[in-house]
Protein backbone atom coordinates (compact mmCIF):
# COMPACT_ATOMS: atom_id res chain seq x y z
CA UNK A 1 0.00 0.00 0.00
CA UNK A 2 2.53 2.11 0.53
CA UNK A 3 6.03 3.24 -1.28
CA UNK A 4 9.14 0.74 0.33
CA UNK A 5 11.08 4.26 1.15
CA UNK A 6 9.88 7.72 2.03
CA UNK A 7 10.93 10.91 3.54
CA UNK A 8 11.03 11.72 7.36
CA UNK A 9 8.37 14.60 6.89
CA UNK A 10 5.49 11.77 4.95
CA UNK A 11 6.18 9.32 7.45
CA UNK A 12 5.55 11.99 10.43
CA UNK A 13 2.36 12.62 8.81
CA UNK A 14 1.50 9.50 8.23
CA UNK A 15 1.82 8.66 12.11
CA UNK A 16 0.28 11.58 13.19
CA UNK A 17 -3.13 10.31 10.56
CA UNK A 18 -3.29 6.70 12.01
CA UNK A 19 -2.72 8.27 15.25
CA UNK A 20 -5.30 11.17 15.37
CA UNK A 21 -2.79 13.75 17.54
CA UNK A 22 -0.18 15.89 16.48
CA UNK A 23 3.64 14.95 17.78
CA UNK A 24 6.25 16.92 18.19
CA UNK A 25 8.39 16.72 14.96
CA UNK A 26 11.67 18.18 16.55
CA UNK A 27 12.43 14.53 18.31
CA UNK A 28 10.57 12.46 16.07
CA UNK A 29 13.24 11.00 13.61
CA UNK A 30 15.75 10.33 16.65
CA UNK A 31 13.22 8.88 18.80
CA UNK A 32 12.09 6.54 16.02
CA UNK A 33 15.74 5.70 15.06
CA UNK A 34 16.74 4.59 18.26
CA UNK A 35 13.97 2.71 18.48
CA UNK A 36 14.50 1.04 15.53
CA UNK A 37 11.32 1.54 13.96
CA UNK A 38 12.50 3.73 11.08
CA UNK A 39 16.25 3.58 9.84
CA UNK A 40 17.85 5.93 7.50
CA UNK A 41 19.05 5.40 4.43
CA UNK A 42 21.87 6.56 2.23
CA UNK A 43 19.80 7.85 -0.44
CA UNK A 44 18.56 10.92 -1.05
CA UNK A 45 15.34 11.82 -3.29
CA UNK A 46 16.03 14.32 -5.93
CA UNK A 47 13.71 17.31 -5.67
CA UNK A 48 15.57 19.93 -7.31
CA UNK A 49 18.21 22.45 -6.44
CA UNK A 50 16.90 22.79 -3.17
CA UNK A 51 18.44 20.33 -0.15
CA UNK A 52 16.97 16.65 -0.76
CA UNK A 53 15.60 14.98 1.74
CA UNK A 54 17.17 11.35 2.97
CA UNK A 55 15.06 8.22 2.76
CA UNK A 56 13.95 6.31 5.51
């Protein structure tokens, strides 16, 4: 149903919809990396000149 890889920003959305509350986005990457629920890849999706975003 959903793409194998995407960015840190869809996935904190996506939490926060099967969720139903907002969390706080400043410690949501490391939390979920050190939990091992979300690792972080090497690659980075091209969205123009702009800073890409990694893929988790």
């Amino acid at each position: 149903m959903l793409p194998e890889k995407l960015t840190l920003p869809k996935i904190h959305t996506l939490y926060e919809t099967i969720l139903g509350k907002q969390l706080d986005q400043r410690n949501f990457s490391k939390k979920h990396v050190a939990l091992g629920l979300i690792k972080k890849l090497d690659e980075q999706r091209a969205i123009g000149p702009h800073r890409s975003p990694y893929l988790y």
